[in-house]
Protein backbone atom coordinates (compact mmCIF):
# COMPACT_ATOMS: atom_id res chain seq x y z
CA UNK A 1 8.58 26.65 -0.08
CA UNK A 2 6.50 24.67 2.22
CA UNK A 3 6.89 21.58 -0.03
CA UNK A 4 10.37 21.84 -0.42
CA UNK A 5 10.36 21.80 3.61
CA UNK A 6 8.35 18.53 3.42
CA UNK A 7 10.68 17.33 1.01
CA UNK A 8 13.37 17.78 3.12
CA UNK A 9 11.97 16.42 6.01
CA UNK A 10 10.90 13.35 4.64
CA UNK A 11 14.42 12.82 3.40
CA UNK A 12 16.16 13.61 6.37
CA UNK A 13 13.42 11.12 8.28
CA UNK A 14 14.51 8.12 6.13
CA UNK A 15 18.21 8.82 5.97
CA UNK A 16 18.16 8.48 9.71
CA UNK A 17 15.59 5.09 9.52
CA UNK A 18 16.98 3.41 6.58
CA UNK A 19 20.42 5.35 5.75
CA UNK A 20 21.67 2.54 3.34
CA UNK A 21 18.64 2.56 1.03
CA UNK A 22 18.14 6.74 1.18
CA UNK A 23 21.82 7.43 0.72
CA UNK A 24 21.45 11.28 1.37
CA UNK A 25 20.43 13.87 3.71
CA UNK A 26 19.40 16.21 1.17
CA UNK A 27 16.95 15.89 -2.56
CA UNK A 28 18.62 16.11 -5.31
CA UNK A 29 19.39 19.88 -6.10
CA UNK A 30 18.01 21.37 -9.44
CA UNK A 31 21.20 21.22 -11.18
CA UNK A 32 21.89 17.60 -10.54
CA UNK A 33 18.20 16.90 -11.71
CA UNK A 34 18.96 18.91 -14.87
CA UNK A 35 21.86 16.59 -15.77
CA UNK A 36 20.08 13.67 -15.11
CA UNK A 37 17.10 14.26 -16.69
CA UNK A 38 19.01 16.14 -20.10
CA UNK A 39 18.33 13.04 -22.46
CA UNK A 40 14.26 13.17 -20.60
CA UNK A 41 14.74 17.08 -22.19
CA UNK A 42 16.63 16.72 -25.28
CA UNK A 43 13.92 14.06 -26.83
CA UNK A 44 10.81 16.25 -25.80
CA UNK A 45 8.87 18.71 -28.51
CA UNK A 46 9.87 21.69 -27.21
CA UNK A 47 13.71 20.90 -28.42
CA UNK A 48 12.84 20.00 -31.81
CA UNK A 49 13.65 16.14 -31.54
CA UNK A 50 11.97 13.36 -32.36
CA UNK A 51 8.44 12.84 -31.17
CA UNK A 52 7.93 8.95 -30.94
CA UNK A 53 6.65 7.56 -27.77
CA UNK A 54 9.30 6.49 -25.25
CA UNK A 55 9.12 4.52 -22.57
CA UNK A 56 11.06 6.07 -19.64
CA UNK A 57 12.17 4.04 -15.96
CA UNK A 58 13.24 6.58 -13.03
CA UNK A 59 14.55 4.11 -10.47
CA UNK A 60 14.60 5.27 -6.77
CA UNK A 61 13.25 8.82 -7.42
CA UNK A 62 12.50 9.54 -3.63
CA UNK A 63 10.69 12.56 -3.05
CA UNK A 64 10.63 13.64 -6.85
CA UNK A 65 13.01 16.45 -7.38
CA UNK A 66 14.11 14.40 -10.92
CA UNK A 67 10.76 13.08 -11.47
CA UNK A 68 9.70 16.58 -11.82
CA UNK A 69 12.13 17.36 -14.27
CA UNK A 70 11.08 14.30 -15.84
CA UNK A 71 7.34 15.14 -16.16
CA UNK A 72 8.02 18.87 -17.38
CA UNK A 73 9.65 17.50 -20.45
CA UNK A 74 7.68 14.23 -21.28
CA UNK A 75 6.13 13.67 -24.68
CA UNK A 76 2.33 13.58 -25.04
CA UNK A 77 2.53 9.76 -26.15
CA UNK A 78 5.37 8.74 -23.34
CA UNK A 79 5.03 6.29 -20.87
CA UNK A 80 7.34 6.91 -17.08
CA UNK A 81 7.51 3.72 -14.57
CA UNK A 82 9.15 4.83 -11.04
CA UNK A 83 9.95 2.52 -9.07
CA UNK A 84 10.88 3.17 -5.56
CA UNK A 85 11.70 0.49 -2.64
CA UNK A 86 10.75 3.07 0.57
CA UNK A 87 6.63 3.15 1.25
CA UNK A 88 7.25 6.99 2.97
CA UNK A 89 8.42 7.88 -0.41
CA UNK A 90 5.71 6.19 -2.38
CA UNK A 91 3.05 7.49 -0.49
CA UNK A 92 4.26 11.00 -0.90
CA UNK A 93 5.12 10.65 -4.90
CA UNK A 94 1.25 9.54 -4.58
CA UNK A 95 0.31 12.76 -3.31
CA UNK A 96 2.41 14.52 -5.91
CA UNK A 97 0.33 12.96 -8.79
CA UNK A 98 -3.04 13.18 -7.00
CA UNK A 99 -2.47 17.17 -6.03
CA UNK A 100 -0.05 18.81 -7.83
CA UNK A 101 -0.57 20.11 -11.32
CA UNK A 102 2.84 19.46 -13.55
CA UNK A 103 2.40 15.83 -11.99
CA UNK A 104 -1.46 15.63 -12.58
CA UNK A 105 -1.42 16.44 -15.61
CA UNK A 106 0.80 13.16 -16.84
CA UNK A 107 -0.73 10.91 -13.84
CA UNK A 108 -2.39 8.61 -16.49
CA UNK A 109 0.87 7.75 -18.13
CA UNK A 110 2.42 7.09 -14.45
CA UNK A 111 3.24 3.78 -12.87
CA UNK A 112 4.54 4.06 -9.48
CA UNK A 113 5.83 0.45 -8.84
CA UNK A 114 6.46 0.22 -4.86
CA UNK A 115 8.93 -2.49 -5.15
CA UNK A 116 13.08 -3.41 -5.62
CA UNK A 117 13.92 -2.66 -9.75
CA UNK A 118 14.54 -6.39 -10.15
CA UNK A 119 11.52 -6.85 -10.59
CA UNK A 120 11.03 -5.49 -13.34
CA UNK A 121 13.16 -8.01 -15.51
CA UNK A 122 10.31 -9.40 -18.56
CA UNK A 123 8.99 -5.84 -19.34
CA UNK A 124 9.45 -4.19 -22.27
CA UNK A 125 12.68 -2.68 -22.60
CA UNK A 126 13.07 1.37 -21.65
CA UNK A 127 14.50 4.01 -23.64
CA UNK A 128 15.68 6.27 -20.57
CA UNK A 129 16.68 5.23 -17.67
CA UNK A 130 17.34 7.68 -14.57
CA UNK A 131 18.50 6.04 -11.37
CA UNK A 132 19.33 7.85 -8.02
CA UNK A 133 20.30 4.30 -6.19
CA UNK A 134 22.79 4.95 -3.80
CA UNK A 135 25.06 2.11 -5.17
CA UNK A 136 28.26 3.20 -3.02
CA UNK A 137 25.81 2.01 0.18
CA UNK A 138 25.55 -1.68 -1.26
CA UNK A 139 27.19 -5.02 -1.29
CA UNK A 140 29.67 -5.73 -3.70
CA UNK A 141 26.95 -8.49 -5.35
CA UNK A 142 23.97 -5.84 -5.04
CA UNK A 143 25.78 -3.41 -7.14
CA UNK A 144 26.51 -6.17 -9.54
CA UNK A 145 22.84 -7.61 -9.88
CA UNK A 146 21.47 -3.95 -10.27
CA UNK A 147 23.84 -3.04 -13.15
CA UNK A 148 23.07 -5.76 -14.94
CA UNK A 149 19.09 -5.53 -14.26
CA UNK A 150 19.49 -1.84 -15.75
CA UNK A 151 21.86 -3.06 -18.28
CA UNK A 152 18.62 -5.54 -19.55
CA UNK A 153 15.90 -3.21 -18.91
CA UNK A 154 17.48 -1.09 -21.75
CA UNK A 155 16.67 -1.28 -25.30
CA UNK A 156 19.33 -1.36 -28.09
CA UNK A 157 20.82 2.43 -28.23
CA UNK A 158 18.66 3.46 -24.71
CA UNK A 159 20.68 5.50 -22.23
CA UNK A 160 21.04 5.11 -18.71
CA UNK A 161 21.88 8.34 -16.56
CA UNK A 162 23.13 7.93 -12.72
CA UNK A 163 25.30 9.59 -10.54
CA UNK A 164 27.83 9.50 -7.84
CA UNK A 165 29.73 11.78 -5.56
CA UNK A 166 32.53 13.16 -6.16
CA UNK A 167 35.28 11.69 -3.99
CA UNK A 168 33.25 9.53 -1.98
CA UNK A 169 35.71 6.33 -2.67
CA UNK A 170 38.10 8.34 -0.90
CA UNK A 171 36.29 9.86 1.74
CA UNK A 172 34.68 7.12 2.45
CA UNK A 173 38.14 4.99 3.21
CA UNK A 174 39.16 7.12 5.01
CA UNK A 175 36.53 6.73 7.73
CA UNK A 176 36.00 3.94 7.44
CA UNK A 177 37.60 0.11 8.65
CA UNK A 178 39.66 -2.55 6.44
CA UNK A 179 36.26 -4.68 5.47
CA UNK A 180 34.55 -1.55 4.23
CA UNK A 181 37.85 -0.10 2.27
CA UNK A 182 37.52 -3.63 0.59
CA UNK A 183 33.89 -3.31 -0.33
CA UNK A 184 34.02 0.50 -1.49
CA UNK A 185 37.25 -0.52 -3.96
CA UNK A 186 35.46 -3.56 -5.51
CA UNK A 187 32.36 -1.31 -5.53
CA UNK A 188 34.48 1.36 -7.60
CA UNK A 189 35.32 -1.56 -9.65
CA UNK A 190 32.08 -2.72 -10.52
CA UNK A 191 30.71 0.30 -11.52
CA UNK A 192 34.56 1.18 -13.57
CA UNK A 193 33.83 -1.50 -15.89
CA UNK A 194 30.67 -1.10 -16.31
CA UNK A 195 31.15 2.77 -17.67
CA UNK A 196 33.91 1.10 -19.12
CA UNK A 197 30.93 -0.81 -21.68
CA UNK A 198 28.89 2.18 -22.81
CA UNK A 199 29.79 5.48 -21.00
CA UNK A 200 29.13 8.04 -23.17
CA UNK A 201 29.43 11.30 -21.53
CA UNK A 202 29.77 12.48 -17.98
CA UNK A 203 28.72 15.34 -16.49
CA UNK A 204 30.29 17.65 -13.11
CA UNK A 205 27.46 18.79 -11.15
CA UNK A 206 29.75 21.33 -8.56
CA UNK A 207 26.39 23.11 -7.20
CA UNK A 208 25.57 20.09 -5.63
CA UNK A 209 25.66 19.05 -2.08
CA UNK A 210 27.17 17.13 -1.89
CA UNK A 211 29.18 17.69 -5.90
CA UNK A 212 28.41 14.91 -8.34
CA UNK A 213 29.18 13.46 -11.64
CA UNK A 214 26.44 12.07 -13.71
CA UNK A 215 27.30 9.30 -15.81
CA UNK A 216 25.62 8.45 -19.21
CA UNK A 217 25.79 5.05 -20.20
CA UNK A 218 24.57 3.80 -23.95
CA UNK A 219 23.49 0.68 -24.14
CA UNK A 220 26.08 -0.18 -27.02
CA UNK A 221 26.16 -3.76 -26.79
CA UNK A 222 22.83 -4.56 -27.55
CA UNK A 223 22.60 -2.01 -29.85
CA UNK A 224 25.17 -3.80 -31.72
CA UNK A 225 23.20 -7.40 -31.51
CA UNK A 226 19.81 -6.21 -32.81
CA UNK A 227 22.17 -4.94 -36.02
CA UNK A 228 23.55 -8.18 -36.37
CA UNK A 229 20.61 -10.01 -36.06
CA UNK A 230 18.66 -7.68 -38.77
CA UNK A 231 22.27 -8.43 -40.74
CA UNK A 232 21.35 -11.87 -40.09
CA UNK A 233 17.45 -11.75 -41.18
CA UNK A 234 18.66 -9.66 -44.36
C-alpha cells in the first residue's frame, strides 16, 4: 500500500511539473497493464509458447505499474530496455530494481535508458514493444517522428502495444480553442493511419481511469520485406 501511495504521488508531482510529458494523474491501473503487457504474457513459459530470447522495449513506463507486469512474465534468456525521458521517474524505477524482489530478480537483464526513444534508432530491432507516451499531448510532427521511430525499432512480425483514451479527441475539442481542435484532429490522423498499417487487435480497458483502448500494431510491412528478400536470396 505504501508504494502504491508513492506511486501516486510521484505521478501526481510530475503531472503538475511537466503535464505534457506525464499525460496522467493516475498509474496505469492493473487491467490496462494486463492488456498491454498480454503479448509480454502470452510468449513467457508459463503459457506454453515459445521460449527463444526476446528482446522487449517499454517506452515511457513511469513509475512501473506495466513494467511490473512485464518482469513477472519475462523469459529467463530475455532482454527489457525502458526508456523513460523524466529523471523523478528514473530514479524511482532505479529503486524498484535495486529493492524490490520481482524487479531484482531480472535487474541484470534491465537497461534503464534515461533519455527521448529516438535515440534508440541503430539498435537491434525489438520483438515487443509497450509504450505509455502520451501522444494526444504532442505536436502534430512529434507524433509523427515517434511512430515511425517505433515503427523501425521493430523487427519483421514484432508487435507494438499502446493505448489511448477513450473519447479524448472529443473531449478534448471541446475544451479546448481552434489551434488545438486542429492539432488533436491531425493527431487522430496520424495515429488512424498508422493502425491503419498493422493494427491487429484492440482491446477496451473500461476499469480504467480514465477507460482506454489498447492498440496492437504488427509490424506487417517489414515482415513482408525480410520474405521477399529471403525470396530474393533463394
Amino acid at each position: 500500500m505504501l508504494r502504491r501511495i508513492r506511486e501516486y504521488q510521484a505521478v501526481f508531482g510530475e503531472f503538475r511539473r511537466t503535464f505534457r510529458t506525464t499525460g496522467t494523474l493516475l498509474p496505469s491501473s492493473r487491467p490496462l497493464s494486463q492488456a498491454l503487457s498480454k503479448y509480454v504474457r502470452q510468449g513467457s513459459p508459463s503459457s506454453g509458447g515459445d521460449t527463444s530470447a526476446r528482446r522487449i522495449l517499454e517506452v515511457g513506463p513511469g513509475t512501473g505499474p506495466v513494467t511490473r507486469r512485464i518482469v513477472a512474465s519475462l523469459r529467463p534468456t530475455d532482454q527489457l530496455d525502458l526508456v523513460e525521458l523524466n529523471g523523478t521517474f528514473v530514479e524511482l524505477l532505479k529503486g524498484r530494481f535495486d529493492r524490490e524482489p520481482p524487479f531484482k530478480s531480472v535487474a541484470d537483464r534491465v537497461r534503464i535508458l534515461h533519455q527521448p526513444v529516438q535515440n534508440l534508432l541503430g539498435e537491434e530491432p525489438y520483438d515487443l514493444i509497450i509504450s505509455g507516451l502520451p501522444l494526444n499531448n504532442f505536436e502534430v510532427d512529434e507524433v509523427e517522428r515517434i511512430l515511425d521511430v517505433l515503427r523501425q525499432l521493430l523487427a519483421p512480425g514484432a508487435t507494438l502495444s499502446f493505448f489511448e483514451y477513450i473519447g479524448i479527441h472529443r473531449a478534448r475539442a471541446a475544451l479546448s480553442g481552434r489551434a488545438q481542435r486542429r492539432r488533436i484532429r491531425e493527431v487522430a490522423r496520424v495515429v488512424g493511419r498508422f493502425l491503419d498499417e498493422g493494427e491487429t487487435k484492440r482491446d477496451c480497458v473500461l476499469t480504467n481511469v480514465p477507460p482506454a483502448w489498447v492498440h496492437h500494431v504488427r509490424n506487417v510491412k517489414a515482415q513482408h520485406r525480410a520474405a521477399d528478400a529471403q525470396l530474393s536470396a533463394d
